[in-house]
Protein backbone atom coordinates (compact mmCIF):
# COMPACT_ATOMS: atom_id res chain seq x y z
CA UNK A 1 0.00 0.00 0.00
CA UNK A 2 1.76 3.69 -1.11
CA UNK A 3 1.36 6.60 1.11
CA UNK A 4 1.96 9.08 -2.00
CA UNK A 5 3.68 12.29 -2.17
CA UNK A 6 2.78 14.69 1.28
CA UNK A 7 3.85 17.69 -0.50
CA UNK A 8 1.81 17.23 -3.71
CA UNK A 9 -1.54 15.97 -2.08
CA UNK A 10 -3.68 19.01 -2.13
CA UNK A 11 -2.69 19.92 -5.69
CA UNK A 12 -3.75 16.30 -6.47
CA UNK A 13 -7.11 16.17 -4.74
CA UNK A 14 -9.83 16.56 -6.89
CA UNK A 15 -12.88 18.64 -6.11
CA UNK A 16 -16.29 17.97 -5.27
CA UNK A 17 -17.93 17.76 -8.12
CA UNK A 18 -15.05 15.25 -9.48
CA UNK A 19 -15.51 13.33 -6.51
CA UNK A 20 -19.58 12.86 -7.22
CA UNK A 21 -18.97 11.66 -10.51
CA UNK A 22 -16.14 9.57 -9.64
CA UNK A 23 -17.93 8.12 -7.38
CA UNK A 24 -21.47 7.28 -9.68
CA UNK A 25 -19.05 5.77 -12.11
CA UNK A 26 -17.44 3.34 -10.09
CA UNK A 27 -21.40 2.83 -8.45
CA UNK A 28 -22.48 1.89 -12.23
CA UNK A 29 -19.53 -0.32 -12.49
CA UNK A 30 -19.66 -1.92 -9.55
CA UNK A 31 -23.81 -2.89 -10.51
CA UNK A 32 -22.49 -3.62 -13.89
CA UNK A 33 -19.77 -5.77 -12.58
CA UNK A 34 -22.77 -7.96 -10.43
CA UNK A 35 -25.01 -7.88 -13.01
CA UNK A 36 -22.55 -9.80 -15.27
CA UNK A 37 -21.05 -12.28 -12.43
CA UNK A 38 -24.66 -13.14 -11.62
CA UNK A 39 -25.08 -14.32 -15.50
CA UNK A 40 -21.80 -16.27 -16.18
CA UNK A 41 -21.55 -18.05 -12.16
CA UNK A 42 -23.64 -20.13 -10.36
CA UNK A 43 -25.14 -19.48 -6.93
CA UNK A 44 -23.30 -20.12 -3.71
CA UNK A 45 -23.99 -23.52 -1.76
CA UNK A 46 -27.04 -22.71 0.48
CA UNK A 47 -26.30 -25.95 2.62
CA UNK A 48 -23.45 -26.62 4.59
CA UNK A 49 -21.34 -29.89 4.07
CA UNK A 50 -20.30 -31.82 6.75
CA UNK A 51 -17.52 -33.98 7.76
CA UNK A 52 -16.35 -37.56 6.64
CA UNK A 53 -13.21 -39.62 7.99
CA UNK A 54 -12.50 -43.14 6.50
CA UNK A 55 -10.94 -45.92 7.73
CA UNK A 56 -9.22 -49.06 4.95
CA UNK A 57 -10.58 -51.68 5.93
CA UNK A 58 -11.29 -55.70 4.54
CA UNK A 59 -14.12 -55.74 1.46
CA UNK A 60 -15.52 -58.49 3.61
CA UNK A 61 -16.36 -56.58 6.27
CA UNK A 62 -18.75 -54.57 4.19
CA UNK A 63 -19.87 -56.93 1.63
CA UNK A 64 -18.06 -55.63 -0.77
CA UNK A 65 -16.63 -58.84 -2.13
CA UNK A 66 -18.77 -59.59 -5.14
CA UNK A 67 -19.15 -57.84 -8.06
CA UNK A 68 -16.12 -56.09 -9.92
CA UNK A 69 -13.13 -57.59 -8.16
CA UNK A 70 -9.57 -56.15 -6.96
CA UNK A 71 -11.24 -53.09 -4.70
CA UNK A 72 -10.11 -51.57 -1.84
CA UNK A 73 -12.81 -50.61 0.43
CA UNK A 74 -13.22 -48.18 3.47
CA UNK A 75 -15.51 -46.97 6.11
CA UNK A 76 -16.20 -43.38 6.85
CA UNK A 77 -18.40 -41.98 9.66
CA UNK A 78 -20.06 -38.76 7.74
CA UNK A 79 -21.52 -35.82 10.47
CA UNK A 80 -23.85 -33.63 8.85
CA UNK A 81 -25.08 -30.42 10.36
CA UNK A 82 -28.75 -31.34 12.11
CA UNK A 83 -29.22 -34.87 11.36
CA UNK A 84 -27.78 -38.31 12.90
CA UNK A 85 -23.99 -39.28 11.93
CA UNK A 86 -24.03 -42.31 9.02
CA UNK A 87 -21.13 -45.17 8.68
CA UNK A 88 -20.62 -45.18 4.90
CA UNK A 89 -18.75 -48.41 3.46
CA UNK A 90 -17.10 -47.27 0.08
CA UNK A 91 -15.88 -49.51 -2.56
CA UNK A 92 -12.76 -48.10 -4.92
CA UNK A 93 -11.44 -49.80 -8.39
CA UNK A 94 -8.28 -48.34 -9.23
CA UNK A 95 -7.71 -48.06 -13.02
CA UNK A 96 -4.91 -50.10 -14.77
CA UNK A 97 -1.99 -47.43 -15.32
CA UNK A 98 -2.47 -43.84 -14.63
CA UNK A 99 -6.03 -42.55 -13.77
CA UNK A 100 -7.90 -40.31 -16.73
CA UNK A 101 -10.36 -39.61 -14.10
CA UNK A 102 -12.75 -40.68 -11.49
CA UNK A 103 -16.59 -41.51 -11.13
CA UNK A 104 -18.93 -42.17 -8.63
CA UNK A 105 -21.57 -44.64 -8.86
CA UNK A 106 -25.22 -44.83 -7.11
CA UNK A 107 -28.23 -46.85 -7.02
CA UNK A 108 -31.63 -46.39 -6.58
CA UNK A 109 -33.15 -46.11 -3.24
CA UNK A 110 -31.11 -45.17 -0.39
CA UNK A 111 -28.37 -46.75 -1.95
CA UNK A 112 -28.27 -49.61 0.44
CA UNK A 113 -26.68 -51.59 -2.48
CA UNK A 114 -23.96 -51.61 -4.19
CA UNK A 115 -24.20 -51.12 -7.59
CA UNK A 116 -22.12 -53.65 -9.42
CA UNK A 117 -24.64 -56.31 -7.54
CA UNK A 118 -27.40 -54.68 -7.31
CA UNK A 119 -28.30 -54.48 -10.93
CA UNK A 120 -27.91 -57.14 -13.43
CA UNK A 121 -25.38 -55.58 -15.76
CA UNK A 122 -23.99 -52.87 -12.89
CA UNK A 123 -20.60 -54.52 -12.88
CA UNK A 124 -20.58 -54.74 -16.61
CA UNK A 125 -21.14 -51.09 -16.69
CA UNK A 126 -18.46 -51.02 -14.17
CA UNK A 127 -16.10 -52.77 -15.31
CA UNK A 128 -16.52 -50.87 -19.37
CA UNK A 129 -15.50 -47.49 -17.51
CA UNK A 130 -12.50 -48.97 -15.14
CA UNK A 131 -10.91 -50.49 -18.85
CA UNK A 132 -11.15 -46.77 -20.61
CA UNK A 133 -9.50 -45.81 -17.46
CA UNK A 134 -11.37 -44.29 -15.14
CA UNK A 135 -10.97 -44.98 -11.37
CA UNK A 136 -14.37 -46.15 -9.89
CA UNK A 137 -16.02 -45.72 -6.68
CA UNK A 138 -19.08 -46.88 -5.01
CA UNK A 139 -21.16 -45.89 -1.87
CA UNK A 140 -22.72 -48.69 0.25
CA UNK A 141 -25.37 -46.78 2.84
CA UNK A 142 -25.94 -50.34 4.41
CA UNK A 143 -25.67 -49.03 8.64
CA UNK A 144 -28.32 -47.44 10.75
CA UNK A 145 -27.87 -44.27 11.50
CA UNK A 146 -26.79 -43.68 15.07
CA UNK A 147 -29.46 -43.30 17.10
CA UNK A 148 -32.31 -44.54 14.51
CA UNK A 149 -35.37 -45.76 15.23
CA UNK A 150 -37.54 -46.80 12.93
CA UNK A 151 -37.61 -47.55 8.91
CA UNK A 152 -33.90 -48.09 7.80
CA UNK A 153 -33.19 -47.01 4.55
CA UNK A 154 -29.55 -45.68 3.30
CA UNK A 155 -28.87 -42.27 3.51
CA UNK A 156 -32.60 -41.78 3.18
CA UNK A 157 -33.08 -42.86 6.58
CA UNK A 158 -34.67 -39.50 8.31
CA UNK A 159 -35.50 -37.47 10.31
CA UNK A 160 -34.33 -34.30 8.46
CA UNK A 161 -35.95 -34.89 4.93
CA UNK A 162 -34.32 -35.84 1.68
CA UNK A 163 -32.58 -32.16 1.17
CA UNK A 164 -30.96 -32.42 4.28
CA UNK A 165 -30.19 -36.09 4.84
CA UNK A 166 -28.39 -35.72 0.82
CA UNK A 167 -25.74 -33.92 3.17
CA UNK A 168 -24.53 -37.68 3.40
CA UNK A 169 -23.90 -38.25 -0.48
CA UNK A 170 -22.70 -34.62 -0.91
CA UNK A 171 -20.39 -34.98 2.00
CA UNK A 172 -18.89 -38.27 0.69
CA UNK A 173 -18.54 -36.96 -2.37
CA UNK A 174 -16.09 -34.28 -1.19
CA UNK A 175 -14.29 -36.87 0.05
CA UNK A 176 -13.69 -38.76 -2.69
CA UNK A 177 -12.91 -35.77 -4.54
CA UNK A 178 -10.35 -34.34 -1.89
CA UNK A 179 -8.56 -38.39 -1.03
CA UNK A 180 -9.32 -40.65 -3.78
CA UNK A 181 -9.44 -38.24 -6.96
CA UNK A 182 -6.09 -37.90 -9.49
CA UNK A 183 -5.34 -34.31 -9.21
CA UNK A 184 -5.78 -32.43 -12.92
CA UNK A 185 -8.59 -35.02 -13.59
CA UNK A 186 -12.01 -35.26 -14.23
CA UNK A 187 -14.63 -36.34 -11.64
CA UNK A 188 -18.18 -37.17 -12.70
CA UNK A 189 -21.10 -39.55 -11.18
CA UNK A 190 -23.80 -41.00 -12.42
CA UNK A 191 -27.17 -42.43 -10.09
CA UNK A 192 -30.44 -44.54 -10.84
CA UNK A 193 -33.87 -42.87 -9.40
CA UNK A 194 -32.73 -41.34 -6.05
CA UNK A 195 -29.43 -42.17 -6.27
CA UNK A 196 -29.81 -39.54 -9.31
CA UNK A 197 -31.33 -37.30 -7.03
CA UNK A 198 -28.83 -37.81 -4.38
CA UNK A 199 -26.13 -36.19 -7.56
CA UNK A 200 -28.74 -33.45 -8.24
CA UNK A 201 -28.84 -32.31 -4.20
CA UNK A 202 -25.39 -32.23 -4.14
CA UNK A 203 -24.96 -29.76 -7.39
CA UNK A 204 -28.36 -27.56 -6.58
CA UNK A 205 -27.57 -27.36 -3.08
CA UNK A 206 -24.30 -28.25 -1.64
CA UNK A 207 -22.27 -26.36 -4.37
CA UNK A 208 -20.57 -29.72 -6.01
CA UNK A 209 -21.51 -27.96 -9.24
CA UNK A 210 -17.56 -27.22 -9.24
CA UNK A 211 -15.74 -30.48 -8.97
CA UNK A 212 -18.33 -32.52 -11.08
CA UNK A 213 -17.25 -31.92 -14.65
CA UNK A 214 -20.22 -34.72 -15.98
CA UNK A 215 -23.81 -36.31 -14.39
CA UNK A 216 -25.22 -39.40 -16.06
CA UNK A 217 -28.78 -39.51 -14.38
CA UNK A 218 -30.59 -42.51 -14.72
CA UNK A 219 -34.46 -42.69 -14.01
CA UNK A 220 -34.34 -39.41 -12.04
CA UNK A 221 -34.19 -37.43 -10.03
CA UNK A 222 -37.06 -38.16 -8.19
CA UNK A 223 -37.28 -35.08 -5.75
CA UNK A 224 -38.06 -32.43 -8.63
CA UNK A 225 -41.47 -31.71 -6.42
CA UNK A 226 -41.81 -33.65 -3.94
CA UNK A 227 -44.62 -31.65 -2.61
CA UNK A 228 -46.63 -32.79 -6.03
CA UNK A 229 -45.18 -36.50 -5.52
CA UNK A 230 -46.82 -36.89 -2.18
CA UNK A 231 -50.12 -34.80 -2.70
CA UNK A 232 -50.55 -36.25 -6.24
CA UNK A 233 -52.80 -33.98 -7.44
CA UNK A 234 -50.34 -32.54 -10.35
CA UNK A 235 -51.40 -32.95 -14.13
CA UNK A 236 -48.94 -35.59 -15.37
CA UNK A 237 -45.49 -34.61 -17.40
CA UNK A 238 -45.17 -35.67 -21.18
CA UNK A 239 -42.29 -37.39 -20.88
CA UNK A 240 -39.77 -38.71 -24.17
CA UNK A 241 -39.65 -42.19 -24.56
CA UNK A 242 -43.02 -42.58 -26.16
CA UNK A 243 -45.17 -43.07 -23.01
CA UNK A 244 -47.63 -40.28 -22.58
CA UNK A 245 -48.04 -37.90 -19.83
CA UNK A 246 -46.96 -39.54 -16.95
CA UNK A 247 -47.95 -38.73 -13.02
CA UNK A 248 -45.63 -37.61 -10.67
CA UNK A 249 -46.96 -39.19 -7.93
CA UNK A 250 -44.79 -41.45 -5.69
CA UNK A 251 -47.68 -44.27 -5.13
CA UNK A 252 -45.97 -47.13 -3.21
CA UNK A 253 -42.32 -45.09 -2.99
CA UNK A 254 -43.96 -42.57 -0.81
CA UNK A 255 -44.11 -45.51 2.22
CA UNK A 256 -40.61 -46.82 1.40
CA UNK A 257 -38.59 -44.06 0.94
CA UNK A 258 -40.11 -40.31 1.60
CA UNK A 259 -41.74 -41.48 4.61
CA UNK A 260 -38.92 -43.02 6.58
CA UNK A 261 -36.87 -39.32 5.26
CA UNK A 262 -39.16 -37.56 7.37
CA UNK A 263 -39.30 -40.33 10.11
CA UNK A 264 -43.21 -40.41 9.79
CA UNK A 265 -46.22 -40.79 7.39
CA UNK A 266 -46.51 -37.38 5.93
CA UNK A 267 -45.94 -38.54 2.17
CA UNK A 268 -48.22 -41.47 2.31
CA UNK A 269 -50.92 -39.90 4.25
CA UNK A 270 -51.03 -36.81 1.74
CA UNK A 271 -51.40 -39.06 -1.63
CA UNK A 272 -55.13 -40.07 -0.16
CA UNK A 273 -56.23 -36.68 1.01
CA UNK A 274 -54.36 -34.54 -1.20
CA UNK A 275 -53.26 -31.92 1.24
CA UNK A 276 -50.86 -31.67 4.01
CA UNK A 277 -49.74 -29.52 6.62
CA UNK A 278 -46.20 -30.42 5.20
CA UNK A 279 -46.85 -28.98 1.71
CA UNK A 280 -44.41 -26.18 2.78
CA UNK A 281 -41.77 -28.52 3.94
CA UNK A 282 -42.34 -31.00 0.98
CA UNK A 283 -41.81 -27.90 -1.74
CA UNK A 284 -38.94 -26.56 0.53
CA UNK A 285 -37.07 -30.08 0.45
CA UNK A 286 -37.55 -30.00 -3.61
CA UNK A 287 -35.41 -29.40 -6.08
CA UNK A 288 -37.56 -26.89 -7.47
CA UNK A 289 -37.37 -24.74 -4.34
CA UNK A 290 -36.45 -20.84 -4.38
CA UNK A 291 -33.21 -21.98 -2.86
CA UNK A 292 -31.49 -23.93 -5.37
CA UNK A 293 -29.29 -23.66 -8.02
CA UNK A 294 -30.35 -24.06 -11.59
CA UNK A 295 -27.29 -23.07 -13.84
CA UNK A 296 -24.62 -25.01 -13.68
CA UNK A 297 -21.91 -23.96 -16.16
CA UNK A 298 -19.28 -26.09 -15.62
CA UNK A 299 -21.42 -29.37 -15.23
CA UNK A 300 -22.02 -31.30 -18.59
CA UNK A 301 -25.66 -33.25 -17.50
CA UNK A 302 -27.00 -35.91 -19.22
CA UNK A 303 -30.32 -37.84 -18.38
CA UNK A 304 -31.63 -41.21 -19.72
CA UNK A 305 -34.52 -43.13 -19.26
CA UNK A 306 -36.33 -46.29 -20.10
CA UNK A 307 -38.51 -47.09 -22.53
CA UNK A 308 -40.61 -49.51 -20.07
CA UNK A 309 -40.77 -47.03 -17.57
CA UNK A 310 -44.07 -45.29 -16.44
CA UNK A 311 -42.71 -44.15 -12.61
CA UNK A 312 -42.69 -41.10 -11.23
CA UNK A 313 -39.15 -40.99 -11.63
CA UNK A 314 -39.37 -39.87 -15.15
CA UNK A 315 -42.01 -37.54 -14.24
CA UNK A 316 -39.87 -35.94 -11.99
CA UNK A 317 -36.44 -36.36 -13.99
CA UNK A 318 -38.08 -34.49 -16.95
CA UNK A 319 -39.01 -31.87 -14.95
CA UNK A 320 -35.53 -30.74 -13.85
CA UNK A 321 -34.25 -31.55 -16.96
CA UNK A 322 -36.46 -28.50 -18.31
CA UNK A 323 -35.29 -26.34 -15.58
CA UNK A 324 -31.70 -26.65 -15.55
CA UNK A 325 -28.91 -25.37 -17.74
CA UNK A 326 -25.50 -27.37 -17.54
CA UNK A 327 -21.99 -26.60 -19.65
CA UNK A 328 -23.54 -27.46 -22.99
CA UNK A 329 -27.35 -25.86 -22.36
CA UNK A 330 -30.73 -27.33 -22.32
CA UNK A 331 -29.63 -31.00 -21.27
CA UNK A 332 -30.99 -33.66 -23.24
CA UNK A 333 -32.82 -36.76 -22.51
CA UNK A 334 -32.36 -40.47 -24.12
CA UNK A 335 -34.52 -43.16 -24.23
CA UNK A 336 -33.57 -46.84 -24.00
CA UNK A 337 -36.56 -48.63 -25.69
CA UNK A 338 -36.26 -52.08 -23.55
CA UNK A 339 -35.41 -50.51 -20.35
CA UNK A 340 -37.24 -50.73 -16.89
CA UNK A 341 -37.23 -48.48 -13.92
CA UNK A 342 -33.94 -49.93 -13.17
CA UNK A 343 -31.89 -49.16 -16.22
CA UNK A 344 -28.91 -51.03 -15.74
CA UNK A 345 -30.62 -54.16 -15.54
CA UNK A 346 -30.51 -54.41 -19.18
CA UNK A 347 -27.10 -54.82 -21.28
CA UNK A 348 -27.86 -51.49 -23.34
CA UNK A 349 -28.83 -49.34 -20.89
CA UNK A 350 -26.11 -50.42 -19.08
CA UNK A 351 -23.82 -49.89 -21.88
CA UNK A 352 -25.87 -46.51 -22.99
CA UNK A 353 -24.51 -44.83 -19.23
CA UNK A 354 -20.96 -46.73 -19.80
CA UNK A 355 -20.96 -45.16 -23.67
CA UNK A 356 -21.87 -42.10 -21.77
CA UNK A 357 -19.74 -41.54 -19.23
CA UNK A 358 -16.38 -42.82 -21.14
CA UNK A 359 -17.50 -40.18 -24.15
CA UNK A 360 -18.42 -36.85 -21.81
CA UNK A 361 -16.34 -37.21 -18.39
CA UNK A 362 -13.25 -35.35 -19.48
């Protein structure tokens, strides 16, 4: 910082009038200067991360011997701000030779499983991205909570909602990013139905929009609106693959997985009476809230969806996929004709989100 000249300072001070305009022009281009920030960045994170450690231990111990083989596996404890602390068993495939990258893999649910057993052709997919040479990485969500009582189900497992309980997947995500990530890489992910949704909290609300440079979501999200997946009483989305307008109403789901987020029957109980007193928090927990991020500019997102799926996941998917903007635009959607609700329980749509991922995560 100069102190300037002493002896020169009142010949070099300009007068009032100077100073008034000076100071409107740097006013304009300091609004200017917002103005064009808020266009070209995304928003801030709105919800705080929280903190993982991770222990090596045996694949054994977590189940994580079938599937692709040659892992090493952990467990991490992950504390997130206002709900219960989660063990997290996580399942790593290192690439043969040096690493072009990493990606994270999710299923459906509250990723209980993992995903190169839970779906037929899962390791197949699996194993198509480790050869190109990607590192691989899968989350198990297979412990209690501590503390929980009632339903168990992955990092879905409430109370808090889905919003804030996806504090777990974002969380674990910065982990692998920050400990098992080549640095100068690529990361991307890619997640069936919630697991989808679990990649969409982290970018609209957690700020991963950053470090993920490609999303492959499969049959999802499926927390677009949650408020119109519980109350059911939304006209139903035209969605791509040839299958009409198609409700966004959770039916069965809204027992096994939205209920036990908010540790009671909220969800269920709405989709007879179509109204609750948890609208508010239902439209709050959404994706399509007035708190999350939309544009996300350094994110190339992808969605696909099957053919033989009528579920509100593809309700819900094509609905953020309309709101959104990613690194290339408007994403698009793909169809696999022969596909279920589970996509990669068939060889092609297995091999569509392989093709995918080896193609677009660089």
């Amino acid at each position: 910082m100069s102190h300037g000249n002493p002896a020169s300072k009142s010949a070099q001070q300009p007068n009032l009038h100077q100073r008034a305009a000076g100071a409107e022009l740097l006013l304009l281009v300091g609004v200017l200067s917002l103005v064009v920030v808020g266009m070209v960045t995304p928003a801030s994170a709105t919800d705080p991360l929280g903190h993982a450690t991770a222990n090596q231990v045996s694949c054994g111990s977590v189940r994580g011997l079938g599937g692709v083989p040659s892992a090493m596996c952990y467990l991490a404890n992950v504390q997130c701000p206002g709900i219960a602390d989660l063990s997290v068993a996580v399942k790593v495939n290192q690439s043969v030779g040096s690493s072009i990258g990493t990606v994270v893999f999710t299923t459906g649910g509250g990723g209980v499983q993992w995903y190169d057993t839970q779906f037929a052709f899962g390791a197949m997919e699996i194993e198509q991205v480790l050869s190109a040479g990607y590192t691989t990485v899968q989350f198990g969500y297979e412990f209690a909570p501590k503390g929980a009582h009632g339903q168990v189900v992955g990092w879905l497992t409430g109370p808090g909602g889905p919003r804030s309980l996806a504090c777990r997947w974002a969380t674990m995500a910065q982990w692998v990013h920050d400990n098992v990530l080549q640095s100068g890489t690529p990361y991307c992910a890619t997640g069936n139905s919630a697991g989808a949704g679990a990649g969409a909290y982290a970018i609209a609300y957690y700020g991963l929009g950053g470090i993920f440079k490609m999303m492959e979501l499969s049959s999802g999200p499926v927390f677009t609106r949650i408020d119109n997946g519980c109350l059911c009483n939304a006209p139903g989305v035209q969605t791509p693959c040839g299958n009409g307008a198609i409700s966004e109403c959770y039916k069965s789901d809204a027992a096994s997985y939205v209920d036990p987020a908010y540790n009671n029957r909220a969800c269920s109980s709405a989709e007879t009476t179509h109204r609750s007193p948890f609208a508010g928090t239902f439209l709050r927990d959404s994706l399509d809230s007035a708190q999350a991020t939309f544009n996300f500019p350094t994110t190339d997102i992808h969605f696909v969806f099957g053919g033989l799926d009528d579920s509100s996941g593809v309700a819900q998917g094509v609905m953020w996929q309309s709101l959104i903007r990613g690194s290339t635009g408007p994403p698009t959607a793909d169809c696999v004709a022969d596909a279920p609700h589970e996509l990669p329980d068939v060889a092609d749509g297995a091999l569509k989100i392989a093709d995918d991922l080896i193609a677009n995560c660089r």
